[in-house]
N, C-alpha and C. Protein backbone atom coordinates (compact mmCIF):
# COMPACT_ATOMS: atom_id res chain seq x y z
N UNK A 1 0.83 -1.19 0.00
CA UNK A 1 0.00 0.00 0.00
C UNK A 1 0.87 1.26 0.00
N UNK A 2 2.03 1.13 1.09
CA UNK A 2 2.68 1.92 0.70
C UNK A 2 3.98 2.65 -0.48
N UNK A 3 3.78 1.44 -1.46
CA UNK A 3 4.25 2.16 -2.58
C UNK A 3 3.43 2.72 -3.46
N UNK A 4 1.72 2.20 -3.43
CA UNK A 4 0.68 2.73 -4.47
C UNK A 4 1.01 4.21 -4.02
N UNK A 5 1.27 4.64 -2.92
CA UNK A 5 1.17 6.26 -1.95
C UNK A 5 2.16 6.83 -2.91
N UNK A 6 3.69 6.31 -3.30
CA UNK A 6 5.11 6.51 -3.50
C UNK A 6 4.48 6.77 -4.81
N UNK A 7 4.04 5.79 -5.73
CA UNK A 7 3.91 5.88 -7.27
C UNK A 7 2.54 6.78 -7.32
N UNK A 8 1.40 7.14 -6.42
CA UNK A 8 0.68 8.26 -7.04
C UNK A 8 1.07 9.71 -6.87
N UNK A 9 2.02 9.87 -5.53
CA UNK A 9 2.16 10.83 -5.37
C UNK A 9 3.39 11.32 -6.42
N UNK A 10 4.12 10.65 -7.16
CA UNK A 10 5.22 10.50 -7.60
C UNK A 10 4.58 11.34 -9.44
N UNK A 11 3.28 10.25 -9.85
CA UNK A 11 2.82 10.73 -10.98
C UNK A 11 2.31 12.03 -10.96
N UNK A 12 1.61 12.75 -10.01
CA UNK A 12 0.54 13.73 -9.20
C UNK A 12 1.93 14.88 -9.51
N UNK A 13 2.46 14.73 -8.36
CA UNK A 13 3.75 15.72 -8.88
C UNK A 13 4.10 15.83 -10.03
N UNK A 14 4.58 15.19 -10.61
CA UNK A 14 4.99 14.84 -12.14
C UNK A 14 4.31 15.69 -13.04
N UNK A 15 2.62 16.05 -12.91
CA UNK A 15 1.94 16.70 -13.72
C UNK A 15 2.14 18.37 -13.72
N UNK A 16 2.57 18.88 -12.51
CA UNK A 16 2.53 20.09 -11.68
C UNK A 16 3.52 20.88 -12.30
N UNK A 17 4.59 19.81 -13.06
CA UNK A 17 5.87 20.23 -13.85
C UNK A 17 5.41 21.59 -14.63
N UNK A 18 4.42 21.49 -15.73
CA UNK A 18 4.07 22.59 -17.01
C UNK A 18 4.54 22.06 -17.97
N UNK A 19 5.42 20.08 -18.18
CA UNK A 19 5.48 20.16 -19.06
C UNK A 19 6.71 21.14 -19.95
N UNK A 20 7.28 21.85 -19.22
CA UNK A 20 8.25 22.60 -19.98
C UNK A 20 8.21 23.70 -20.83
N UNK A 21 6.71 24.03 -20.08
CA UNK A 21 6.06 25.46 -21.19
C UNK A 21 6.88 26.97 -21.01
N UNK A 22 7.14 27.07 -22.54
CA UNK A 22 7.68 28.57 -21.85
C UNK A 22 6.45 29.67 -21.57
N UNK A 23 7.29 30.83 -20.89
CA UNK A 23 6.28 31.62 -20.97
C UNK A 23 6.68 33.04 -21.50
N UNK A 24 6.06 33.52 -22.52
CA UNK A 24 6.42 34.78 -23.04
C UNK A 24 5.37 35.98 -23.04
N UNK A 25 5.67 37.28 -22.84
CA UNK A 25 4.87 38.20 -22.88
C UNK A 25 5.85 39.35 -23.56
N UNK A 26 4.81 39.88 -24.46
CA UNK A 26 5.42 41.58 -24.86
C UNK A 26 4.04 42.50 -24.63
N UNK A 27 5.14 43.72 -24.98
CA UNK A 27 4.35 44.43 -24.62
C UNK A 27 4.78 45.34 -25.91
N UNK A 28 3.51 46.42 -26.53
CA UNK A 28 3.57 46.89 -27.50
C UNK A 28 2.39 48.36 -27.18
N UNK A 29 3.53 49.03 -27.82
CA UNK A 29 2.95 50.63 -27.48
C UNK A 29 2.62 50.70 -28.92
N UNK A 30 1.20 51.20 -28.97
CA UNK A 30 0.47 51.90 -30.72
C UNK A 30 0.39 53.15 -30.05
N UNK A 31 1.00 54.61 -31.18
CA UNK A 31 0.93 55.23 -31.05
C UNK A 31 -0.61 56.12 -31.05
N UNK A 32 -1.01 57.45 -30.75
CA UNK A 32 -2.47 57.84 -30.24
C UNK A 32 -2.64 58.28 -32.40
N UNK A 33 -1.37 58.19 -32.95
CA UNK A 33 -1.88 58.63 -34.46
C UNK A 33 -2.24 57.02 -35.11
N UNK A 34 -1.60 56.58 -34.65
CA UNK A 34 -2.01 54.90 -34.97
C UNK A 34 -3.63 54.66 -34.46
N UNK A 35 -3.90 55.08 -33.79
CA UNK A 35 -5.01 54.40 -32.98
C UNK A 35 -6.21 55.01 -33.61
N UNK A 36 -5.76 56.33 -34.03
CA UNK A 36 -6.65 57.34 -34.51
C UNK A 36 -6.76 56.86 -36.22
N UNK A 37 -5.62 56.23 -36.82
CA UNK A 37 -5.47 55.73 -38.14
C UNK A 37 -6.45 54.29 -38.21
N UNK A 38 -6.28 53.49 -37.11
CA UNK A 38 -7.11 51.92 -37.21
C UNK A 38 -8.78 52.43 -36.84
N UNK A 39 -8.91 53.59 -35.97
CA UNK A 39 -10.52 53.83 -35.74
C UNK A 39 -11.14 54.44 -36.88
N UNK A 40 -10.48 55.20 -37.59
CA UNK A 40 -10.69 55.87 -38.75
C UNK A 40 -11.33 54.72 -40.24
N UNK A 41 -10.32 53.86 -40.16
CA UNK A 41 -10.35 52.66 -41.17
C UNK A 41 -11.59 51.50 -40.84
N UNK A 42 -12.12 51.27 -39.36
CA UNK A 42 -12.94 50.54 -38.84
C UNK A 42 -14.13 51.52 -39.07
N UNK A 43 -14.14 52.29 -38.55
CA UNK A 43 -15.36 53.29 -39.42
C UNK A 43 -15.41 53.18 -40.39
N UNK A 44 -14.69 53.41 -41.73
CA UNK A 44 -14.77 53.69 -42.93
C UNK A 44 -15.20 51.99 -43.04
N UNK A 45 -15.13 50.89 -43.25
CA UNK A 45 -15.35 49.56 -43.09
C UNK A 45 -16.62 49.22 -42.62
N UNK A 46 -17.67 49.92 -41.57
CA UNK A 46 -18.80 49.67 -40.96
C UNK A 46 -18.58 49.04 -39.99
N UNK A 47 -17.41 48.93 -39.15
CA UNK A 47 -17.23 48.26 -37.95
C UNK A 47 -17.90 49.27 -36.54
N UNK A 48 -17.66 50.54 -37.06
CA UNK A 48 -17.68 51.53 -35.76
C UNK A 48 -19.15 52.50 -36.77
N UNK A 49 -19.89 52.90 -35.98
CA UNK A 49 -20.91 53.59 -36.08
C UNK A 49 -20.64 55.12 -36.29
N UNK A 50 -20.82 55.95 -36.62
CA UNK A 50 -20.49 57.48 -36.69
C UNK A 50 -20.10 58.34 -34.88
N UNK A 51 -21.00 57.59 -34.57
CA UNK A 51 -21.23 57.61 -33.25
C UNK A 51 -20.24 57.43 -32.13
N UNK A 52 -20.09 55.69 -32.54
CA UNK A 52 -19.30 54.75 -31.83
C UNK A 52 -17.52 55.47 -32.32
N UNK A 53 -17.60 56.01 -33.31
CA UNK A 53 -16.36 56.41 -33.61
C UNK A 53 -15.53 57.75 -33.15
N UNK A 54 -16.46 58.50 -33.10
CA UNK A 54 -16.49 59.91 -32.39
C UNK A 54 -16.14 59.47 -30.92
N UNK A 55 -17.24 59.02 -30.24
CA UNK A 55 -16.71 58.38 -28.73
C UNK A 55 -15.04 57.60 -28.68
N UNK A 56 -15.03 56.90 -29.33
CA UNK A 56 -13.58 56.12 -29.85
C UNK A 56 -12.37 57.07 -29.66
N UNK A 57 -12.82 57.97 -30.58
CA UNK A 57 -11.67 59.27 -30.84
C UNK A 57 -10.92 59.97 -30.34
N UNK A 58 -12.37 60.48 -29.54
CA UNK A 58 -12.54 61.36 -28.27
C UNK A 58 -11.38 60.62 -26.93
N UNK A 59 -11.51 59.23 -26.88
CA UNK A 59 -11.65 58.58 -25.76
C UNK A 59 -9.88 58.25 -25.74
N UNK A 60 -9.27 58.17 -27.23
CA UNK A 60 -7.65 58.46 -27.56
C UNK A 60 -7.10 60.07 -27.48
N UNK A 61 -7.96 60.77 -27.83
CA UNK A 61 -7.58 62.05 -27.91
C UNK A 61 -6.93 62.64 -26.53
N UNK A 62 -8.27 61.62 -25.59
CA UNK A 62 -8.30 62.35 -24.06
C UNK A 62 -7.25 61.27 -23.12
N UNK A 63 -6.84 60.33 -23.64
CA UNK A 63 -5.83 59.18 -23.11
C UNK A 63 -4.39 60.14 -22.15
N UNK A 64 -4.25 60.19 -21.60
CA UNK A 64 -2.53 60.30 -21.70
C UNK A 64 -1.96 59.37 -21.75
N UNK A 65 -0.63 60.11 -22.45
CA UNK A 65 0.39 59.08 -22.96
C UNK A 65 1.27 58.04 -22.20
């Protein structure tokens, strides 16, 4: 009995590893003329409403950097 304990706890751990996953993150600054260039183009496209785009605008305009 006490090796079933040895070999589950043994596999149990085993899983906790990750496997060897890396882990990556970036990070990426769009500039407020960029942002103002992709809302512009999503409007023009019918993604953003006249509306929805103005609010959008507004909402980069008023961001700080």
């Amino acid at each position: 009995m006490k090796l079933f304990y040895y070999v589950a706890a043994i596999f149990i751990l085993s899983a906790c590893g990750g496997g060897g996953a890396h882990v990556r993150s970036e990070v990426t600054t769009v500039s407020k003329g960029q942002q103002l260039i992709d809302l512009k183009k999503a409007a023009d496209e019918g993604a953003l409403t006249p509306d929805e785009y103005a609010k959008e605008k507004q909402r980069v305009l008023n961001a700080a950097n």
